[in-house]
PDB file of N, CA and C in Angstrom:
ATOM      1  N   UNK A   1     154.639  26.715 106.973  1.00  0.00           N
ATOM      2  CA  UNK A   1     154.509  26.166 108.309  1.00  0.00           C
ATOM      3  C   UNK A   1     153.949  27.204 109.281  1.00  0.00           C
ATOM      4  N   UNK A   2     154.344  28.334 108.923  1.00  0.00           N
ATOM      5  CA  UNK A   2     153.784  29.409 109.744  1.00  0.00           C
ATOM      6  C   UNK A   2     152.290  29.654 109.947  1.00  0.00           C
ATOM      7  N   UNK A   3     151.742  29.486 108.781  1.00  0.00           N
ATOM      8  CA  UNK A   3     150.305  29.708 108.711  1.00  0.00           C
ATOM      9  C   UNK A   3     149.643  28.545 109.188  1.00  0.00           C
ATOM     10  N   UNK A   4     150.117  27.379 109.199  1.00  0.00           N
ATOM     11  CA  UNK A   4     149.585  26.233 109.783  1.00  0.00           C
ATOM     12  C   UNK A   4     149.326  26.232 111.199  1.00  0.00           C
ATOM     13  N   UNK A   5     150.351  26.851 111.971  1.00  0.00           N
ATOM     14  CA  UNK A   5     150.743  26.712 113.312  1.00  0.00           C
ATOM     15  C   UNK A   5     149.511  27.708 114.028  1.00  0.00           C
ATOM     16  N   UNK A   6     149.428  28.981 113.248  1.00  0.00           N
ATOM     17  CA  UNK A   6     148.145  30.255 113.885  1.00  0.00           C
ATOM     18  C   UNK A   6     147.141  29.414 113.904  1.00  0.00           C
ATOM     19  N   UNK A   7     147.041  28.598 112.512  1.00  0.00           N
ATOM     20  CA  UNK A   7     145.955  28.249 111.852  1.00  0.00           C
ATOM     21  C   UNK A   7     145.214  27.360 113.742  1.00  0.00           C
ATOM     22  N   UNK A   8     146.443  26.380 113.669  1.00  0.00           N
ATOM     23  CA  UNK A   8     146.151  25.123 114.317  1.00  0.00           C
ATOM     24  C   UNK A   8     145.662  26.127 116.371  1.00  0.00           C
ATOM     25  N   UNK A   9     146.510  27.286 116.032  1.00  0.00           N
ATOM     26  CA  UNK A   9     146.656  27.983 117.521  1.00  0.00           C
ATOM     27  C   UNK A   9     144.995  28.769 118.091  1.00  0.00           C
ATOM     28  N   UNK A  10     144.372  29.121 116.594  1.00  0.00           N
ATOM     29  CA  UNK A  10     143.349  29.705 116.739  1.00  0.00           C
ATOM     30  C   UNK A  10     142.353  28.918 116.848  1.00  0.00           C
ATOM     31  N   UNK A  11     142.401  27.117 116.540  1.00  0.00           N
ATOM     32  CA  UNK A  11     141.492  26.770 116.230  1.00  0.00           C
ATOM     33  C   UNK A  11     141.525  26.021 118.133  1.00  0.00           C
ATOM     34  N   UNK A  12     142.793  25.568 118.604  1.00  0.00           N
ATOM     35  CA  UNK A  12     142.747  25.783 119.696  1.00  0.00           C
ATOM     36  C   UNK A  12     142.010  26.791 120.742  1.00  0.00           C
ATOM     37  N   UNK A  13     142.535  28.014 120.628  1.00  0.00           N
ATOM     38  CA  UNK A  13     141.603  28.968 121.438  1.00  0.00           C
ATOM     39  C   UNK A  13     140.394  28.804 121.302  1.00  0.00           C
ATOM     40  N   UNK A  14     139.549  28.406 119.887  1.00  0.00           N
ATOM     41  CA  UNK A  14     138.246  28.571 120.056  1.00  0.00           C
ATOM     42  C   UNK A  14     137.377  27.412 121.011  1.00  0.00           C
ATOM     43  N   UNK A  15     138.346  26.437 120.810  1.00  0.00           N
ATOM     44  CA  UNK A  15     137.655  25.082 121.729  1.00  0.00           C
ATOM     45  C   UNK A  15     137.728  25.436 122.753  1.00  0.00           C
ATOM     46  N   UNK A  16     138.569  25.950 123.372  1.00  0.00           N
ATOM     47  CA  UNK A  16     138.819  26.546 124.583  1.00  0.00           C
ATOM     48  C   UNK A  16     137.902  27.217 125.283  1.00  0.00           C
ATOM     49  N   UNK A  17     137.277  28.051 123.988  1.00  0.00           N
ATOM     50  CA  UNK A  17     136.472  29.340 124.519  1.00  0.00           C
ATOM     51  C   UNK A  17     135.134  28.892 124.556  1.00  0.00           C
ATOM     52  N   UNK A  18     135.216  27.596 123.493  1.00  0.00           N
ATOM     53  CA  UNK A  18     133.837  26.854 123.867  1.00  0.00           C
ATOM     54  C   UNK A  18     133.579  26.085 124.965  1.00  0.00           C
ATOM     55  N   UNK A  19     134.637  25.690 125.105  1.00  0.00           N
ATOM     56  CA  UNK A  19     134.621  24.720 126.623  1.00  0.00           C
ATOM     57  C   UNK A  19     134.727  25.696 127.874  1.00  0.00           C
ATOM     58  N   UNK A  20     135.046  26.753 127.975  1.00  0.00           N
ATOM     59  CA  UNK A  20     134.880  27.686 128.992  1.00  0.00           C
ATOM     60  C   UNK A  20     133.216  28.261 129.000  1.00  0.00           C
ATOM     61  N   UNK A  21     132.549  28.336 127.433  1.00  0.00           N
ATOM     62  CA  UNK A  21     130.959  28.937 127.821  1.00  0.00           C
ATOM     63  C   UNK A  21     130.040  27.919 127.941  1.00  0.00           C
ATOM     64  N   UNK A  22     130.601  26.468 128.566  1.00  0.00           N
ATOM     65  CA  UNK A  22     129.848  25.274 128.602  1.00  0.00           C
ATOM     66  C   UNK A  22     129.808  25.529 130.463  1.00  0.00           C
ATOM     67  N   UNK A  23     131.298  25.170 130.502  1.00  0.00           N
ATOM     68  CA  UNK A  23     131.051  25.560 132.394  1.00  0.00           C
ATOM     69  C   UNK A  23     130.524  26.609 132.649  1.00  0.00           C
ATOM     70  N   UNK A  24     130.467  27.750 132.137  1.00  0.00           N
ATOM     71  CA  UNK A  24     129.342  29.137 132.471  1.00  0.00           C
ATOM     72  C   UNK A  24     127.976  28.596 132.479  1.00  0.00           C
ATOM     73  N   UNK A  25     127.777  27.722 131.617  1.00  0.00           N
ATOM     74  CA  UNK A  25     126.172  27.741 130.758  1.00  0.00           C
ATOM     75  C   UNK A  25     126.087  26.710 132.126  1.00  0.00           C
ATOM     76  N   UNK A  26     127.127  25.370 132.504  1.00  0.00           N
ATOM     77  CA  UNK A  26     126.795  24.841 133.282  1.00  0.00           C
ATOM     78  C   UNK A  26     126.264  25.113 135.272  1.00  0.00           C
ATOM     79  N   UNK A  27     127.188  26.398 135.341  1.00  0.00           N
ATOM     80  CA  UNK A  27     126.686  26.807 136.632  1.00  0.00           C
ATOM     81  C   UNK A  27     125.597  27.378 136.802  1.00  0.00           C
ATOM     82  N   UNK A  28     124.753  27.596 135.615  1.00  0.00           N
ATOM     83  CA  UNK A  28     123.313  28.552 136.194  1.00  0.00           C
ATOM     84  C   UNK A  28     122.252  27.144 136.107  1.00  0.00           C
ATOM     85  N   UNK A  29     121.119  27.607 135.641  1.00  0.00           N
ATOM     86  CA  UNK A  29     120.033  26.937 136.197  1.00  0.00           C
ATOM     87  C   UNK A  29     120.053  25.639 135.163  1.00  0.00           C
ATOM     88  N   UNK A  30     119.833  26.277 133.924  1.00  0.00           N
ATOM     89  CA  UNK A  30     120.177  25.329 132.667  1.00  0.00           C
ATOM     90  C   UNK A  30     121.029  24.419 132.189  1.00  0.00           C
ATOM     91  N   UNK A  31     120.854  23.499 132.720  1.00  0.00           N
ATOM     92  CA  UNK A  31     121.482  21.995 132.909  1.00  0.00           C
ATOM     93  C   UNK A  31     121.263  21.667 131.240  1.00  0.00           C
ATOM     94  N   UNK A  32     120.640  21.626 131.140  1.00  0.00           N
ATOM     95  CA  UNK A  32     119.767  20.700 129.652  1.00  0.00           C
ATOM     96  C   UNK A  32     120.836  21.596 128.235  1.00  0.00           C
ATOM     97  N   UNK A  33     120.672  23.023 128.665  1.00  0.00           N
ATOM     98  CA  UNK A  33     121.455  23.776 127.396  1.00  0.00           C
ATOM     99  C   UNK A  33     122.813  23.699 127.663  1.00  0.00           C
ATOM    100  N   UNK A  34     123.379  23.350 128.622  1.00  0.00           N
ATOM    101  CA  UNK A  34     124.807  23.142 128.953  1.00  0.00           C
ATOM    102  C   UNK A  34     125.313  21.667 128.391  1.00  0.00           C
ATOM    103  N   UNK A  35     124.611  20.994 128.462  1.00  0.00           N
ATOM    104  CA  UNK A  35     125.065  19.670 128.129  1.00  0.00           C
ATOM    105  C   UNK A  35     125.024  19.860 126.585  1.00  0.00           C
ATOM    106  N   UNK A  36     123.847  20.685 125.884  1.00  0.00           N
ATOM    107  CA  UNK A  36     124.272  20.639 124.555  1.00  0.00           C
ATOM    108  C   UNK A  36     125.189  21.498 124.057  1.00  0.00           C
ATOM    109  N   UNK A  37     125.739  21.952 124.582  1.00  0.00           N
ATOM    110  CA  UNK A  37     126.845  23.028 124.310  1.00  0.00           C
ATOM    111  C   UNK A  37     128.053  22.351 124.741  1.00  0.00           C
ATOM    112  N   UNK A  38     127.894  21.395 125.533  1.00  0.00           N
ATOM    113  CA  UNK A  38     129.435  20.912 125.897  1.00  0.00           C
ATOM    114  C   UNK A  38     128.928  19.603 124.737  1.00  0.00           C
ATOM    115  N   UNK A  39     128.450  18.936 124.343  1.00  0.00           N
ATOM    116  CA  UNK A  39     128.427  18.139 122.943  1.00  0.00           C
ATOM    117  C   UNK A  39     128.863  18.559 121.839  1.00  0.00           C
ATOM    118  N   UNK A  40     128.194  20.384 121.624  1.00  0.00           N
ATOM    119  CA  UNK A  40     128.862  20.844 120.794  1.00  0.00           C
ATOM    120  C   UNK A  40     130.164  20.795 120.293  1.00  0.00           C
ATOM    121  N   UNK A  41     130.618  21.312 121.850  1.00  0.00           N
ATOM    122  CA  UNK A  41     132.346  21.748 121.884  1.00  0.00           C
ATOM    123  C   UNK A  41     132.563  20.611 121.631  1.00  0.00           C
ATOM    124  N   UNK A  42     132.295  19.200 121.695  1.00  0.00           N
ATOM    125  CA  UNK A  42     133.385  17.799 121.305  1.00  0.00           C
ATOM    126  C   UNK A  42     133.297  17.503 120.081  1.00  0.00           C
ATOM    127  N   UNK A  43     132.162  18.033 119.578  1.00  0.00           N
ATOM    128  CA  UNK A  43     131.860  17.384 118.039  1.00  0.00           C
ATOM    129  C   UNK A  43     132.475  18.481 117.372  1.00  0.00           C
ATOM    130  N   UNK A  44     132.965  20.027 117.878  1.00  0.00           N
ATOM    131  CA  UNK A  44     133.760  20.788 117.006  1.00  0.00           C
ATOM    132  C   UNK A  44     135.232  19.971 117.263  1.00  0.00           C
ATOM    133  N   UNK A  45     135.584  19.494 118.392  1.00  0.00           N
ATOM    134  CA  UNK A  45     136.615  18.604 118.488  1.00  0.00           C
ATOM    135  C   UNK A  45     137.043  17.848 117.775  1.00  0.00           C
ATOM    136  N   UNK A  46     136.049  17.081 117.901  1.00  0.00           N
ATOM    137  CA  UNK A  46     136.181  15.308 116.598  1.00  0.00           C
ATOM    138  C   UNK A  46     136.364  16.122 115.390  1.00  0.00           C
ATOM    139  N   UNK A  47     135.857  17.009 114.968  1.00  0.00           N
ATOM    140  CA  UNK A  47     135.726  17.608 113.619  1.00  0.00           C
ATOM    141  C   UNK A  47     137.416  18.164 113.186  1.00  0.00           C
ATOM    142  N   UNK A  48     137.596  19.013 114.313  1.00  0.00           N
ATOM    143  CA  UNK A  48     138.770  19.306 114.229  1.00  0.00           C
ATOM    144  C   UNK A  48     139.733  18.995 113.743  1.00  0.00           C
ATOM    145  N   UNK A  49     139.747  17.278 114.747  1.00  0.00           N
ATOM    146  CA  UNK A  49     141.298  16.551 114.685  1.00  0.00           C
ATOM    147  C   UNK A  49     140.953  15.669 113.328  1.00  0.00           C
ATOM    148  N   UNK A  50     139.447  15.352 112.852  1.00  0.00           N
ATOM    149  CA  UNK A  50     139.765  15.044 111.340  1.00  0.00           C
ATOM    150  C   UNK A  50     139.781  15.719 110.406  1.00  0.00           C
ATOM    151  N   UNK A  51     139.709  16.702 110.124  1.00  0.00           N
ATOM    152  CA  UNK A  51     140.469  17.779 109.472  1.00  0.00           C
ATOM    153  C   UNK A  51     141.649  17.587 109.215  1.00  0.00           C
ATOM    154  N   UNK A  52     142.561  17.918 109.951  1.00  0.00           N
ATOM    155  CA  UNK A  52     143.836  17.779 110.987  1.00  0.00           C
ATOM    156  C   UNK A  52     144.339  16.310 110.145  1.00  0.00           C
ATOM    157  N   UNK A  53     143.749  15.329 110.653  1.00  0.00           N
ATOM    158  CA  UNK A  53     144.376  14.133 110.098  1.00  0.00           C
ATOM    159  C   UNK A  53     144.265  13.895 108.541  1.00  0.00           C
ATOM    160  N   UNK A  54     143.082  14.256 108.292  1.00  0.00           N
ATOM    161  CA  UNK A  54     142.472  14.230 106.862  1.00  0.00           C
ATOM    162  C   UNK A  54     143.360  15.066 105.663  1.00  0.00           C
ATOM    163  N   UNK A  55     144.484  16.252 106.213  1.00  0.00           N
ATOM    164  CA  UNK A  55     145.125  17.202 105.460  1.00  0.00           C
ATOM    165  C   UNK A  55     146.650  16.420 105.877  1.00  0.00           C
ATOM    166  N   UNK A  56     146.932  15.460 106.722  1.00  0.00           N
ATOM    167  CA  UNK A  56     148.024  14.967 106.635  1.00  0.00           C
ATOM    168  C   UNK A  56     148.243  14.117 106.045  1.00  0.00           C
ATOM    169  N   UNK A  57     146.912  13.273 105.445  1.00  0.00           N
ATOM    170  CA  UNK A  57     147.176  11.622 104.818  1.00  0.00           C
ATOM    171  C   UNK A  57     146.838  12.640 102.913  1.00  0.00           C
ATOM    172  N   UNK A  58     146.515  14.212 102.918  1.00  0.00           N
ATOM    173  CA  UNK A  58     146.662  14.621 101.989  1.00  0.00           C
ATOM    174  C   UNK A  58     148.011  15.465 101.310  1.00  0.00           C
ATOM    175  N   UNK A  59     148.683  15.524 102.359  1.00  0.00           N
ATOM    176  CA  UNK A  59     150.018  15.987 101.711  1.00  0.00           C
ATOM    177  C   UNK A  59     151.261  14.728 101.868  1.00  0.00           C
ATOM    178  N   UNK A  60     150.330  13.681 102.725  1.00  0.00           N
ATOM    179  CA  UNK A  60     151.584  12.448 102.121  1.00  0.00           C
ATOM    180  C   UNK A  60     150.979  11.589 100.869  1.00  0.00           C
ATOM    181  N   UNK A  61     150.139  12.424 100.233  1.00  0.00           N
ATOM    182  CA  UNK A  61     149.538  11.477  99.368  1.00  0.00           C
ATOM    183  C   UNK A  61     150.400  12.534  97.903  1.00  0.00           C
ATOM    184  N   UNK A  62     150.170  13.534  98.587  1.00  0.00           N
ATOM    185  CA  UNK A  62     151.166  14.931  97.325  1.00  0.00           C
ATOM    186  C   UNK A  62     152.741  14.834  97.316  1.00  0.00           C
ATOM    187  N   UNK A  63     153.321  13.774  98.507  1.00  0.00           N
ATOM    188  CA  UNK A  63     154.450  13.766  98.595  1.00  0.00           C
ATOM    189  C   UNK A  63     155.284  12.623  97.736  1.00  0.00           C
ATOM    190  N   UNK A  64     154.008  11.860  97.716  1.00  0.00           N
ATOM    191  CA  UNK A  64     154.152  10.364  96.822  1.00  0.00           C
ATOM    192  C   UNK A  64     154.648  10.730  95.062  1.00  0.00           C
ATOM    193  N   UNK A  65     153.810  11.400  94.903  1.00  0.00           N
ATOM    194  CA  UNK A  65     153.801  11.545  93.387  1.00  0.00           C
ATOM    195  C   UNK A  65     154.734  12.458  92.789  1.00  0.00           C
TER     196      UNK A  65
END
């Protein structure tokens, strides 16, 4: 459980850190590269939480048997 929790803590910070260099990217001139960088950060999102879900419907599938 321990390693899960960093696991889940680090993967937090990084969205974080992506969604913080989207509002940077967004206050300068470059509108156009900000928006793809804040797409980025959601699609590392979506990716994320199916991961995430995808390793839970896999250890109730290990719990079955």
């Amino acid at each position: 459980m321990g390693f899960e929790r960093k696991l889940e803590g680090m993967l937090v910070i990084g969205v974080c850190v992506g969604l913080i260099i989207t509002v940077i990217f967004m206050g300068h001139e470059h509108y156009f590269l900000g928006f793809h960088v804040l797409y980025g950060a959601i699609g590392v999102g979506f990716f994320l939480l199916t991961t995430k879900i995808l390793s839970v419907i896999q250890r109730e599938g290990k719990q079955d048997d």
